[in-house]
N, C-alpha and C. Protein backbone atom coordinates (compact mmCIF):
# COMPACT_ATOMS: atom_id res chain seq x y z
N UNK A 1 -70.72 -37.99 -13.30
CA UNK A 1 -69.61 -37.76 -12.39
C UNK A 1 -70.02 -36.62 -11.45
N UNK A 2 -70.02 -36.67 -10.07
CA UNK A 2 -70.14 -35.95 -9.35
C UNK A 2 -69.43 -34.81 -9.40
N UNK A 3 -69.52 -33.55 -9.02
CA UNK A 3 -68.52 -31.85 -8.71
C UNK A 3 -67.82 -32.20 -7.30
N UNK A 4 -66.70 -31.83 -7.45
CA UNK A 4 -65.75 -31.73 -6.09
C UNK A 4 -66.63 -30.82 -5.25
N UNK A 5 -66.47 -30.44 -4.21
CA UNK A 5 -67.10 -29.38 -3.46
C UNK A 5 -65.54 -28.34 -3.22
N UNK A 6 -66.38 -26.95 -3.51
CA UNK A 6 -65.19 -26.20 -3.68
C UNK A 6 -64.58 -25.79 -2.48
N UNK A 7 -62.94 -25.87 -2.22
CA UNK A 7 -62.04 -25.58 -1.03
C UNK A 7 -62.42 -24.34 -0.65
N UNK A 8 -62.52 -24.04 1.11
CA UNK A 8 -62.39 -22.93 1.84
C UNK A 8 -61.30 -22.70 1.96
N UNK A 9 -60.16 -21.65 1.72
CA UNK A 9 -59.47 -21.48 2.93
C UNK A 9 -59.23 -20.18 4.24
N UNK A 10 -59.08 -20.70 5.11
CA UNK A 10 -59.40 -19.84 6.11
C UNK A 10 -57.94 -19.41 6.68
N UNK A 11 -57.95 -17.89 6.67
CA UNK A 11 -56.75 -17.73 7.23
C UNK A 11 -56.92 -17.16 9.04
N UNK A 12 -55.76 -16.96 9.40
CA UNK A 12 -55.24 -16.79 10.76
C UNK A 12 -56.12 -15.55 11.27
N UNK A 13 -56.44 -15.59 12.44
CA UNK A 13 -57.08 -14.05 12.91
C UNK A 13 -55.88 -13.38 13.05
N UNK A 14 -56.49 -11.77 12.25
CA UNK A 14 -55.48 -10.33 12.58
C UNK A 14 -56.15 -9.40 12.98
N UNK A 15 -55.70 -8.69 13.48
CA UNK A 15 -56.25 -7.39 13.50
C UNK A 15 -56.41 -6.55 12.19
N UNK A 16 -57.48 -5.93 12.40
CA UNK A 16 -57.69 -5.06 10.64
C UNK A 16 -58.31 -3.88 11.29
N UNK A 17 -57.48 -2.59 10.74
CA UNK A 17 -58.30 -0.92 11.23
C UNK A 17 -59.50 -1.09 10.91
N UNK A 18 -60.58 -0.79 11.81
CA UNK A 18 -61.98 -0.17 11.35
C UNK A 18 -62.07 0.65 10.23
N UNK A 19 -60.96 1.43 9.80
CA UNK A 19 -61.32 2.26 8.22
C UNK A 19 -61.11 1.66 7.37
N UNK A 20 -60.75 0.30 7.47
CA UNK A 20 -60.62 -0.69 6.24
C UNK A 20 -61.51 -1.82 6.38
N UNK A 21 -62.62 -1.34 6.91
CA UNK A 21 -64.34 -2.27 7.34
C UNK A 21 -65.02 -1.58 6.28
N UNK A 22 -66.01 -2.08 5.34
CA UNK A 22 -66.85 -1.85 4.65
C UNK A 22 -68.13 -2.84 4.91
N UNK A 23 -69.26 -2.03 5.21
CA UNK A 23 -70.66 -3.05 4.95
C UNK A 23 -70.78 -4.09 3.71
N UNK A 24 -70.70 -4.74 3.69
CA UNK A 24 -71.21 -5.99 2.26
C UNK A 24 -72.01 -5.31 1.86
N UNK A 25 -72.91 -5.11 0.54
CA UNK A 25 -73.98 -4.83 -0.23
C UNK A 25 -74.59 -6.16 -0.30
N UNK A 26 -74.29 -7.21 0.05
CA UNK A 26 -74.69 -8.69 -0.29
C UNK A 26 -75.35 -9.06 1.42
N UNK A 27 -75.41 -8.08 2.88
CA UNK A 27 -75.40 -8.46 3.86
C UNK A 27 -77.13 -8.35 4.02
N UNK A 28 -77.50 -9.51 4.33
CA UNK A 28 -79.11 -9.63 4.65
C UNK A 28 -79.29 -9.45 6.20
N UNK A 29 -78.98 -9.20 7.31
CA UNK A 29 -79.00 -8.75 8.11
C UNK A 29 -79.64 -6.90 8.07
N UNK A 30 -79.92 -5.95 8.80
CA UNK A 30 -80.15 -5.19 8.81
C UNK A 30 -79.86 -4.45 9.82
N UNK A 31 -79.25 -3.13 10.17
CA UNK A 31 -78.51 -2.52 10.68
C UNK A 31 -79.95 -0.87 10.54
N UNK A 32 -79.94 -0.20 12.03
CA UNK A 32 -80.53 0.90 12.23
C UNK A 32 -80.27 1.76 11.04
N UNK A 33 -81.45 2.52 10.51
CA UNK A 33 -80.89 3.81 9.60
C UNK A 33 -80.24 4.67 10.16
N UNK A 34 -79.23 4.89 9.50
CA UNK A 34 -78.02 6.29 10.16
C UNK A 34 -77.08 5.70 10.65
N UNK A 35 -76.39 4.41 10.84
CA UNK A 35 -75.91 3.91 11.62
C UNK A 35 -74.81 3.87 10.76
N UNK A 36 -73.21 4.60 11.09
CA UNK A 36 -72.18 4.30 10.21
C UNK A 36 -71.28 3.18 10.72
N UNK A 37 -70.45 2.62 9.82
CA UNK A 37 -69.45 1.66 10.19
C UNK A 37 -68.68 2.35 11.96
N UNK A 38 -68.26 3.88 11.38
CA UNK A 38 -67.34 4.46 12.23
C UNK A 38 -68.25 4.37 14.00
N UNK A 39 -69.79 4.70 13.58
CA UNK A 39 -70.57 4.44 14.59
C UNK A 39 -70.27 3.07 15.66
N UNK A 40 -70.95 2.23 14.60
CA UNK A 40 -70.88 0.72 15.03
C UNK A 40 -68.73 0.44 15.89
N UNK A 41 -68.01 0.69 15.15
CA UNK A 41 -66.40 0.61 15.50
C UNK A 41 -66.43 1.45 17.27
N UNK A 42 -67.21 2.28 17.09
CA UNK A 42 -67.50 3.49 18.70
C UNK A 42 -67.99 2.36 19.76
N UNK A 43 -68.82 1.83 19.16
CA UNK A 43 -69.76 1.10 20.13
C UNK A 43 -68.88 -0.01 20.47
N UNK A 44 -67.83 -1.20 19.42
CA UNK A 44 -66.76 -2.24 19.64
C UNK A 44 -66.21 -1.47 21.09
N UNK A 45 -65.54 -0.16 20.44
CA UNK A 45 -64.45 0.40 21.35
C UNK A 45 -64.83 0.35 23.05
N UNK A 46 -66.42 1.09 23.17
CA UNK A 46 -66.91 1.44 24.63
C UNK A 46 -67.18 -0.13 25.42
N UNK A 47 -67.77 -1.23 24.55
CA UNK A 47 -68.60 -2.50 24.73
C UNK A 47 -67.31 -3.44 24.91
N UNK A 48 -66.30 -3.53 23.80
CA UNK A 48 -65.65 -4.32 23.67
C UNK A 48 -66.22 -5.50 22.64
N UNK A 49 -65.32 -6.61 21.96
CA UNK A 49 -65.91 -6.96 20.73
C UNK A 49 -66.35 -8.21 21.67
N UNK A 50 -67.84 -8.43 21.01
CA UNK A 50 -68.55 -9.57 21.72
C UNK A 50 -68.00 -11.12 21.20
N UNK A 51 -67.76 -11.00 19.42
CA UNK A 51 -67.06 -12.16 18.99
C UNK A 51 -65.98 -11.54 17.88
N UNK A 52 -65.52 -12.48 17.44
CA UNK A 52 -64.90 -11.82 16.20
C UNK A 52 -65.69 -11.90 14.96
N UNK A 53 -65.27 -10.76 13.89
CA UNK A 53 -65.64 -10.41 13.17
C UNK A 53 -65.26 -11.56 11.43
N UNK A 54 -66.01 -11.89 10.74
CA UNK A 54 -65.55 -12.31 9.57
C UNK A 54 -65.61 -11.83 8.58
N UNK A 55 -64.44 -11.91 7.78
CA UNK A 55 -64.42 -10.65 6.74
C UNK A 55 -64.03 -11.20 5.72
N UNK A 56 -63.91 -10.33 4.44
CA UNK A 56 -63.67 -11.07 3.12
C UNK A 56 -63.21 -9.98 2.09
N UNK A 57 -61.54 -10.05 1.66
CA UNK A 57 -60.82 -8.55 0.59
C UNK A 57 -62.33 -8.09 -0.01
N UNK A 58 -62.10 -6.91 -0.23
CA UNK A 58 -63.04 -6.08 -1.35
C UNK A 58 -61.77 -6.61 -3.04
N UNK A 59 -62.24 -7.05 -3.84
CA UNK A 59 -61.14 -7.24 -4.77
C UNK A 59 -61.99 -6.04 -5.73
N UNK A 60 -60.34 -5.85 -6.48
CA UNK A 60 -60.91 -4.37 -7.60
C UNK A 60 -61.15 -5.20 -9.10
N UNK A 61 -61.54 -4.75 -9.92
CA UNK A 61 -62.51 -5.27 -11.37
C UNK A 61 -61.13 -6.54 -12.08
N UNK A 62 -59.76 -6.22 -11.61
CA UNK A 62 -58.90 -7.15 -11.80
C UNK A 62 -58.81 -7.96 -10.80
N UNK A 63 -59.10 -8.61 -10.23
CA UNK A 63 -59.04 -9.36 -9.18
C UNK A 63 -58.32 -9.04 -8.35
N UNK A 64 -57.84 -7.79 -7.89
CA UNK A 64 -56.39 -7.75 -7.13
C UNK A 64 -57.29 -7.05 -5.76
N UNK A 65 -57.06 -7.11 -4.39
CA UNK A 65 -57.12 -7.08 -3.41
C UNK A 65 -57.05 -5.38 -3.39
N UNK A 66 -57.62 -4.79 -2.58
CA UNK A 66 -58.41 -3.34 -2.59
C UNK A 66 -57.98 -2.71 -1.09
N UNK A 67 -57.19 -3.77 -0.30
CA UNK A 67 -56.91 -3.33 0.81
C UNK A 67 -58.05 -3.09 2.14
N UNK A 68 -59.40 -3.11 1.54
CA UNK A 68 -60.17 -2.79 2.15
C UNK A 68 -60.89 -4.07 2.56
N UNK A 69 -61.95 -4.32 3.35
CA UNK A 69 -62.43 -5.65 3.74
C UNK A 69 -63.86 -5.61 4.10
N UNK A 70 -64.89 -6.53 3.36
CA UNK A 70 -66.20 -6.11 3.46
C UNK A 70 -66.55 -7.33 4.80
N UNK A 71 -67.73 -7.19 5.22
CA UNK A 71 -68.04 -7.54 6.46
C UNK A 71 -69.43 -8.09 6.04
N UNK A 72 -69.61 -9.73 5.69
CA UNK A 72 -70.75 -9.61 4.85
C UNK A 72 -71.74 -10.34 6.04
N UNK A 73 -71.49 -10.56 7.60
CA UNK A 73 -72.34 -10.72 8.02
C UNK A 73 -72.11 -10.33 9.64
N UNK A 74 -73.30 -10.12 10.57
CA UNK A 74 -73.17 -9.97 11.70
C UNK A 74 -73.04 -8.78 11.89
N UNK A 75 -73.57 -8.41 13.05
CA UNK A 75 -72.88 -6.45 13.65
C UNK A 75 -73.61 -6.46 14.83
């Protein structure tokens, strides 16, 4: 018997504060040394955002949502 393929779901674009952006630890991309989130958010602000951003809850060791949002690809 074949595996279902598992459901995405994708929600609505919002706005989310830059202090609730976290780098992924899982992000294979690579970003300048020294370069902070708050940095990179400076550069959105002066440039303007080229695309949007995709993001994904930080969840805490109970599964519950952390408020915060990791950024596991692109910059």
């Amino acid at each position: 018997m074949a595996k279902s393929a598992q459901k995405v779901t994708l929600s609505p674009s919002r706005d989310i504060p830059f202090d609730k952006l976290v780098l992924s630890q899982s992000k294979v991309r690579r970003i300048n040394a020294g370069i902070s989130v708050e940095e990179l958010a400076d550069d959105i602000v002066r440039r303007g955002l080229l695309q949007g951003l995709s993001v994904r809850p930080v969840l805490a060791d109970d599964g519950s949502e952390t408020g915060k949002f990791e950024i596991p690809a692109g910059v």
